[in-house]
C-alpha atoms as a PDB file:
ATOM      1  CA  UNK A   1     -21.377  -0.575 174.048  1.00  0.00           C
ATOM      2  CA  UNK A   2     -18.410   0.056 172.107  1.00  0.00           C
ATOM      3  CA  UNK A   3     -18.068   2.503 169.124  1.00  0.00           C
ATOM      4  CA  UNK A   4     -17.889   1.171 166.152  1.00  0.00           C
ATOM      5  CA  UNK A   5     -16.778   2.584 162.283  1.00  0.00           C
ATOM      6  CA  UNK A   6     -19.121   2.052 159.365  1.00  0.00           C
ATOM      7  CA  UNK A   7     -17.937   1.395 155.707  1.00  0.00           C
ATOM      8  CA  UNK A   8     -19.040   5.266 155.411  1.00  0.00           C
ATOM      9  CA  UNK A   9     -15.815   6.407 156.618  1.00  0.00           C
ATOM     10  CA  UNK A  10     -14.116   8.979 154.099  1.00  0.00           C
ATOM     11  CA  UNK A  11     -10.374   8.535 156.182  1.00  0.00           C
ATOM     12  CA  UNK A  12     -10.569  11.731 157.190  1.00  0.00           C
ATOM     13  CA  UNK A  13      -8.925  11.526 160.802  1.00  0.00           C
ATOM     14  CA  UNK A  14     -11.138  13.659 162.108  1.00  0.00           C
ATOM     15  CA  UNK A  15     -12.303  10.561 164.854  1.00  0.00           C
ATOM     16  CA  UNK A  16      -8.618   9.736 165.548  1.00  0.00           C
ATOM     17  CA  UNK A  17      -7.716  13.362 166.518  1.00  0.00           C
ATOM     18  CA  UNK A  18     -10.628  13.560 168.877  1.00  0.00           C
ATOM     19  CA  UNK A  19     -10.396  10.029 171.210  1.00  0.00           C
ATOM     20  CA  UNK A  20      -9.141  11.036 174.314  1.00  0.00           C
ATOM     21  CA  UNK A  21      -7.928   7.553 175.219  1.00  0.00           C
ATOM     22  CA  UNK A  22      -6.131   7.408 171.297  1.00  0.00           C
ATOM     23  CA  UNK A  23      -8.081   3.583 170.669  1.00  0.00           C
ATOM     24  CA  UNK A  24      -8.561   4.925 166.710  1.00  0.00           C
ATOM     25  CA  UNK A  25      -5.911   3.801 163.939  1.00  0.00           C
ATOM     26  CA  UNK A  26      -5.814   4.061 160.468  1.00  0.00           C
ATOM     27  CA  UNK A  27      -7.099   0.401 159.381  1.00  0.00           C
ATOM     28  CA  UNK A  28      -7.210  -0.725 155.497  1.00  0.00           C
ATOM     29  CA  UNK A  29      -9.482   2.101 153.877  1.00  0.00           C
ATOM     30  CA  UNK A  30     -11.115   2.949 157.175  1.00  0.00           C
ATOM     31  CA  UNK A  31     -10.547   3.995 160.548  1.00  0.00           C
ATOM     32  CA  UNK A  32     -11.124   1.248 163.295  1.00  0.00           C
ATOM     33  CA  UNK A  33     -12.003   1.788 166.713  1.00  0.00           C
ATOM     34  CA  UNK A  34     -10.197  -0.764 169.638  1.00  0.00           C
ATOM     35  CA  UNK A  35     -13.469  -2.196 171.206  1.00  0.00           C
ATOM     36  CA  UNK A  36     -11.486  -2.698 174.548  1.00  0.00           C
ATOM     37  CA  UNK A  37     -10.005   0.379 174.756  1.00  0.00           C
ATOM     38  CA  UNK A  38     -12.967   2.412 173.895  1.00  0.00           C
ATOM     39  CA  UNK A  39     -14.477   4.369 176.917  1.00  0.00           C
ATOM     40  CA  UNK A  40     -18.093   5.224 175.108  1.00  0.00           C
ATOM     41  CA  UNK A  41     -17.479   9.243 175.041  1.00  0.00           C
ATOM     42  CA  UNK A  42     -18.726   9.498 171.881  1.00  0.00           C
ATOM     43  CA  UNK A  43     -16.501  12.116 171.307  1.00  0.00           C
ATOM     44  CA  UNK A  44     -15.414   9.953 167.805  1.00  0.00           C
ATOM     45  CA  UNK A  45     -18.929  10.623 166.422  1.00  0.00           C
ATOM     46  CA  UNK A  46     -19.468  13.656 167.571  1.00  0.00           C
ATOM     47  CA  UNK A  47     -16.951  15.058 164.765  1.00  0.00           C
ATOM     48  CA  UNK A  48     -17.348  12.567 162.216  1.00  0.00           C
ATOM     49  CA  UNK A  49     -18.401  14.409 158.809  1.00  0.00           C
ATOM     50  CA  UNK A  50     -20.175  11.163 157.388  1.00  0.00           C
ATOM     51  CA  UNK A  51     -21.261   9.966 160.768  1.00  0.00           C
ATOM     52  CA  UNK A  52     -19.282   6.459 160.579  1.00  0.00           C
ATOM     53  CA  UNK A  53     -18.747   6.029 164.487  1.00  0.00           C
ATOM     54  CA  UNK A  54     -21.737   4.232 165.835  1.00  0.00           C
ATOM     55  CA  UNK A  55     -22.441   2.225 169.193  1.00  0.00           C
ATOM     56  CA  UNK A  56     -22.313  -1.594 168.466  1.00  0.00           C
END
C-alpha cells in the first residue's frame, strides 16, 4: 500500500528530501504523497518528525 500524509504534517520537507523516486510535493498546508508513483520504501516516514507518512 501506498504512503500516505496525515493532517499532522508540520511542512517541514523533511519527507520530500528523502523519496528517492521525488512522488512528494508541497500540497495546500501539507505535503502529499503521489499514490502511483510511490514505491513503499518508507523512507518518507522514516524521517518524518511528527510521523505524518503512513501506509494507506
Amino acid at each position: 500500500m501506498a504512503y500516505k500524509i496525515a493532517d499532522t504534517c508540520i511542512s517541514c520537507g523533511a519527507c520530500e528530501a528523502e523519496c528517492p523516486v521525488s512522488c512528494i510535493s508541497a500540497g495546500d498546508g501539507i505535503y502529499v504523497i503521489d499514490a502511483d508513483a510511490c514505491i513503499e520504501c518508507g523512507a518518507c516516514a522514516s524521517v518524518c518528525p511528527v510521523g505524518a507518512p503512513d501506509q494507506e
